[in-house]
N, C-alpha and C. Protein backbone atom coordinates (compact mmCIF):
# COMPACT_ATOMS: atom_id res chain seq x y z
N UNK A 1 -29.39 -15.30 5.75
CA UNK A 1 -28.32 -16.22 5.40
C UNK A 1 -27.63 -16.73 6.65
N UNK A 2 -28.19 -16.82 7.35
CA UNK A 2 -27.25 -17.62 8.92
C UNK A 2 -26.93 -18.76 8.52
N UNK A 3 -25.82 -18.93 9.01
CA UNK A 3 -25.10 -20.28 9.03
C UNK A 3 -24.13 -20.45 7.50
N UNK A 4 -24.36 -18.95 6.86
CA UNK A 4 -23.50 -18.92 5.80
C UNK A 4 -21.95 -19.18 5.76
N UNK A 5 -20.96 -19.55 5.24
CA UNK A 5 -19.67 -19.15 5.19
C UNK A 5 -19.36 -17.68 4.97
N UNK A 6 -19.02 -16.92 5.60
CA UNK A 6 -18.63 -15.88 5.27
C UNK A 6 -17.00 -15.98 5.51
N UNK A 7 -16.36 -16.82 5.77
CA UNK A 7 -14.81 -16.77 6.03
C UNK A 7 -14.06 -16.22 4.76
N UNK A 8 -14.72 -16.19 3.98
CA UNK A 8 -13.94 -15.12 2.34
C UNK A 8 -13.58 -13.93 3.02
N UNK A 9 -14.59 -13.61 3.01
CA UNK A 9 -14.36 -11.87 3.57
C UNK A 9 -13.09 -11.54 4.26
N UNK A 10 -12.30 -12.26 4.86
CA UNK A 10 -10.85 -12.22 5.67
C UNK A 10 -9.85 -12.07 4.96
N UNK A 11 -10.24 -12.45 3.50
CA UNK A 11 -9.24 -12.75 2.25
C UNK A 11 -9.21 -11.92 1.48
N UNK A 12 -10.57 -11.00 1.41
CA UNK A 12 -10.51 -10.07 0.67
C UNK A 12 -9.70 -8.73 0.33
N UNK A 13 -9.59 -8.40 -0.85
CA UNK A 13 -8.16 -7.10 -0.84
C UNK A 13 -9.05 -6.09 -0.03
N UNK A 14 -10.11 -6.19 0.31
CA UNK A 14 -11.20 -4.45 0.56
C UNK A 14 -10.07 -4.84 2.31
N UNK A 15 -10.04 -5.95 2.76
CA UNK A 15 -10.01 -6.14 4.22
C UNK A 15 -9.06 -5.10 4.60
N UNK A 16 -9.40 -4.41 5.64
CA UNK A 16 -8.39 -3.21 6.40
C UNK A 16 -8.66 -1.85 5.60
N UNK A 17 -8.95 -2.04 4.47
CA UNK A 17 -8.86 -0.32 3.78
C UNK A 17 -10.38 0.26 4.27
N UNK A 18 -10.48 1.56 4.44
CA UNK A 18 -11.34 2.09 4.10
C UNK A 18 -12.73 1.78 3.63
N UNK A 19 -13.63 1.45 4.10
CA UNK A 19 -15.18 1.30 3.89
C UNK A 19 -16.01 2.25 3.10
N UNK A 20 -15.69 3.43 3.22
CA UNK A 20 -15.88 4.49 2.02
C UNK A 20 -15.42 4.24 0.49
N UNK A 21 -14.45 3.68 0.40
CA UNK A 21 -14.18 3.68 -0.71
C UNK A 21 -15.03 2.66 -1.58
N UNK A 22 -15.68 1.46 -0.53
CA UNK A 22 -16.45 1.16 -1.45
C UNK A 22 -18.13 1.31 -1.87
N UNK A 23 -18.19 2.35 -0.90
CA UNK A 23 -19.60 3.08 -0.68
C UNK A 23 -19.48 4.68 -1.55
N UNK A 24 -19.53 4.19 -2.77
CA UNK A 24 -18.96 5.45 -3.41
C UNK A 24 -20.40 6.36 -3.27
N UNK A 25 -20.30 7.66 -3.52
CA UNK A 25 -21.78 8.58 -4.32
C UNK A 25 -22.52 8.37 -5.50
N UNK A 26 -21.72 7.55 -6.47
CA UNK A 26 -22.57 7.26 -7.40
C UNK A 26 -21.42 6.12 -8.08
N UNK A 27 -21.99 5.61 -9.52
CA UNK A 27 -21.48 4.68 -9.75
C UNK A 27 -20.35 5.17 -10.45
N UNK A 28 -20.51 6.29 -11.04
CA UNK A 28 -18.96 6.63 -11.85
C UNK A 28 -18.08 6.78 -10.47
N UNK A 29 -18.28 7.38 -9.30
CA UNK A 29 -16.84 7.02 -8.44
C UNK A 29 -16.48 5.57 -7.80
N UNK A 30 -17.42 4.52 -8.49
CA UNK A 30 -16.85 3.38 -8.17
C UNK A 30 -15.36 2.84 -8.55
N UNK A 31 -15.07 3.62 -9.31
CA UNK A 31 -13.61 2.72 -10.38
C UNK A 31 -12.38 2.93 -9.21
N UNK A 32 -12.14 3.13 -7.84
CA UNK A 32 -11.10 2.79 -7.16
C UNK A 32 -11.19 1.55 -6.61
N UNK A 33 -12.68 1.53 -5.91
CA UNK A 33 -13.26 0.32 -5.34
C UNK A 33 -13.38 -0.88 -6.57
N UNK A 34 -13.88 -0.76 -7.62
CA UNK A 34 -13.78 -1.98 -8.95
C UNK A 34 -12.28 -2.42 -9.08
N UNK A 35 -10.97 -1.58 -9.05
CA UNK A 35 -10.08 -1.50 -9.30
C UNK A 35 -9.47 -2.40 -8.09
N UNK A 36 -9.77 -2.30 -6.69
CA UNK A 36 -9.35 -3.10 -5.53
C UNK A 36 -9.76 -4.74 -6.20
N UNK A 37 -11.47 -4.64 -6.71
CA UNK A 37 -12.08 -5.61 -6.87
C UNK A 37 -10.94 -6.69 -7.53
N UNK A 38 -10.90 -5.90 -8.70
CA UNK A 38 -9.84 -6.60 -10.13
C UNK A 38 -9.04 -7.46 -9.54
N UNK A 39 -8.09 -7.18 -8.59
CA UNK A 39 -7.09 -8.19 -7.80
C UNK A 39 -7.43 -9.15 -7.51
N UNK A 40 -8.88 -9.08 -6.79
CA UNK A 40 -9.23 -9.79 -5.35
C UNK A 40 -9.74 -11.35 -5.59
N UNK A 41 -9.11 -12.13 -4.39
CA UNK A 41 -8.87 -13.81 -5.06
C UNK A 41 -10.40 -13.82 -4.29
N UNK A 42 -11.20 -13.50 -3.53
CA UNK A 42 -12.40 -13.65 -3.69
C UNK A 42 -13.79 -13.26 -3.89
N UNK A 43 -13.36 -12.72 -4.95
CA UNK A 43 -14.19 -11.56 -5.91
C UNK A 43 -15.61 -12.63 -6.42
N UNK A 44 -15.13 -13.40 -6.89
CA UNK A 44 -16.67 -13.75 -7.36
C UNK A 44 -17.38 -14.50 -6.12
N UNK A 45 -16.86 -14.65 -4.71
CA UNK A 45 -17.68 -15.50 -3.44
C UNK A 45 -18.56 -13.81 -3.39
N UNK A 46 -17.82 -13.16 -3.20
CA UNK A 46 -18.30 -11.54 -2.64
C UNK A 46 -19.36 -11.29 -3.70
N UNK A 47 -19.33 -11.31 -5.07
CA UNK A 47 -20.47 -10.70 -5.40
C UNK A 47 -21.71 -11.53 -5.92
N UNK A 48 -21.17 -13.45 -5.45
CA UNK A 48 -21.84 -14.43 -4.99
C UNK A 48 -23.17 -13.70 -3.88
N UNK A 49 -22.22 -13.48 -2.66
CA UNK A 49 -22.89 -13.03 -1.27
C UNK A 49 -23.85 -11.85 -1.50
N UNK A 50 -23.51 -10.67 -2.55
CA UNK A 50 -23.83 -9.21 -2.36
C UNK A 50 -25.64 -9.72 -3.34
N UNK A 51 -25.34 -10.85 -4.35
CA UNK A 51 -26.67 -11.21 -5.36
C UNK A 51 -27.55 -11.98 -4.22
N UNK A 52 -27.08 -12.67 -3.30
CA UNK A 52 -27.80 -13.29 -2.73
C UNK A 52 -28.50 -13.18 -1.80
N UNK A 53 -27.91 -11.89 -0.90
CA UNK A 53 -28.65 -11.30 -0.17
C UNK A 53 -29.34 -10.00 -0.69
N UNK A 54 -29.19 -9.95 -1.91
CA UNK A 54 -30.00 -8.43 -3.06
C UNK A 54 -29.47 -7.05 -1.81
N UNK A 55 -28.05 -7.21 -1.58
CA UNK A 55 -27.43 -5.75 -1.69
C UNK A 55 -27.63 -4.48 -2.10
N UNK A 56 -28.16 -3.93 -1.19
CA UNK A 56 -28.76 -2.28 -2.26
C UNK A 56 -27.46 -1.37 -2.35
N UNK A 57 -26.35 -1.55 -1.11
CA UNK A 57 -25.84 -0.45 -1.05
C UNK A 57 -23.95 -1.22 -1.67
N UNK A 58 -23.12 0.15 -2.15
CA UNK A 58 -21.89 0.02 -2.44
C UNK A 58 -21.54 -1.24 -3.40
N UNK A 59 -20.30 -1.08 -3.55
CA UNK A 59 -18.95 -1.88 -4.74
C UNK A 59 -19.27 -3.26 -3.90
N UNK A 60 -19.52 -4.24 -4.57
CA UNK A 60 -19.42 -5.99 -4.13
C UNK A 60 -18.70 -6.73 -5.27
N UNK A 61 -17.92 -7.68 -5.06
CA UNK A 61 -17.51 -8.28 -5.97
C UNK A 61 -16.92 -7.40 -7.65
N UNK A 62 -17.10 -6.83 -7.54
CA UNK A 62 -16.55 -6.06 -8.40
C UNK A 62 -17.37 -4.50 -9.21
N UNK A 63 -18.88 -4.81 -8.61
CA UNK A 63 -20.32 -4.68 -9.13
C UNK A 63 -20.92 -3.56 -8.61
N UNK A 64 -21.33 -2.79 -8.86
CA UNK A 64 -22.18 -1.86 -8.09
C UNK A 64 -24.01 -2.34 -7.70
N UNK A 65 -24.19 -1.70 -7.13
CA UNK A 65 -25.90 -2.25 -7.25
C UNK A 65 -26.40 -2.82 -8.59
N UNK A 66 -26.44 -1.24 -9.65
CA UNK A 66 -26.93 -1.19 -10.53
C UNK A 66 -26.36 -2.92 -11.65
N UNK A 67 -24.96 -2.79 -11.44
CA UNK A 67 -24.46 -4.05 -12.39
C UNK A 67 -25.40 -4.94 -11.58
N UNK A 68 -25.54 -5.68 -10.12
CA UNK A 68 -26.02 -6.59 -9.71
C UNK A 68 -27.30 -7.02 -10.09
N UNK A 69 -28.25 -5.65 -10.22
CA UNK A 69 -29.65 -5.84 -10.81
C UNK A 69 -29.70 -6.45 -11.82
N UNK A 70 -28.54 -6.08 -12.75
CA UNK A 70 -28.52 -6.37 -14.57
C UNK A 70 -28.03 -7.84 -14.11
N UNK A 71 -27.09 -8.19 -13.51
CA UNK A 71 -26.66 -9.71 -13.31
C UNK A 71 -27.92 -10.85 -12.84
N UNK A 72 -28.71 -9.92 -12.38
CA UNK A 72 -29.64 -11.03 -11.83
C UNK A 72 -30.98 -10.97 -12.75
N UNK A 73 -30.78 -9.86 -13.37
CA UNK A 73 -32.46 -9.90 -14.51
C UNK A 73 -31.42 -10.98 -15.70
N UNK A 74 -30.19 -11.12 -16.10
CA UNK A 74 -29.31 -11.57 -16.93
C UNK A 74 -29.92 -12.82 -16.79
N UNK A 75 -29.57 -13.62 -15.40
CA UNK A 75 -29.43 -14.71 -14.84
C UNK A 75 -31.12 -15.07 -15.03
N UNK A 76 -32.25 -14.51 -14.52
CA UNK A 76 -33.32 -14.80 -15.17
C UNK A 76 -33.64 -15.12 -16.43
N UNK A 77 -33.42 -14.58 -17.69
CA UNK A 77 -33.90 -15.03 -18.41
C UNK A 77 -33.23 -16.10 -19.44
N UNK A 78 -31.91 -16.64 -18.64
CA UNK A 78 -31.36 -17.56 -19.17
C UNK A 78 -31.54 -18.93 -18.64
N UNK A 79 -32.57 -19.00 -17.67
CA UNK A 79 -32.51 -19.84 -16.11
C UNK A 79 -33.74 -20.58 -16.97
């Protein structure tokens, strides 16, 4: 993705906290990191970015991996 906009990311509520928190151990300890998500004014650019580059790891846009997979097999068979 070079030459992407990434200037969201500056805006985001994750910006300054902790990087762990959204790299949880599994998906049930995602709900602090989903919970940052909920606020965040650029929540759907972020999990825009996390589908588009097929993100394996941590909380994007509000999403864990696993939701992202389901968002994009979703997005297939409606396409």
């Amino acid at each position: 993705m070079s030459g992407a906009d990434l200037s969201w990311r500056n805006q985001g509520a994750c910006n300054g906290l902790d990087p762990a928190v959204f790299f949880p151990d599994s998906d049930a300890a995602a709900d602090e990191a989903k919970s940052i998500c909920s606020i965040c004014m650029v929540r759907a650019s972020c999990l825009e970015h996390a589908i588009a580059v097929r993100e394996k790891d941590g909380v994007w846009g509000g999403a864990t991996e696993r939701e992202r997979r389901r968002i994009i097999r979703q997005r297939r068979r409606t396409a």
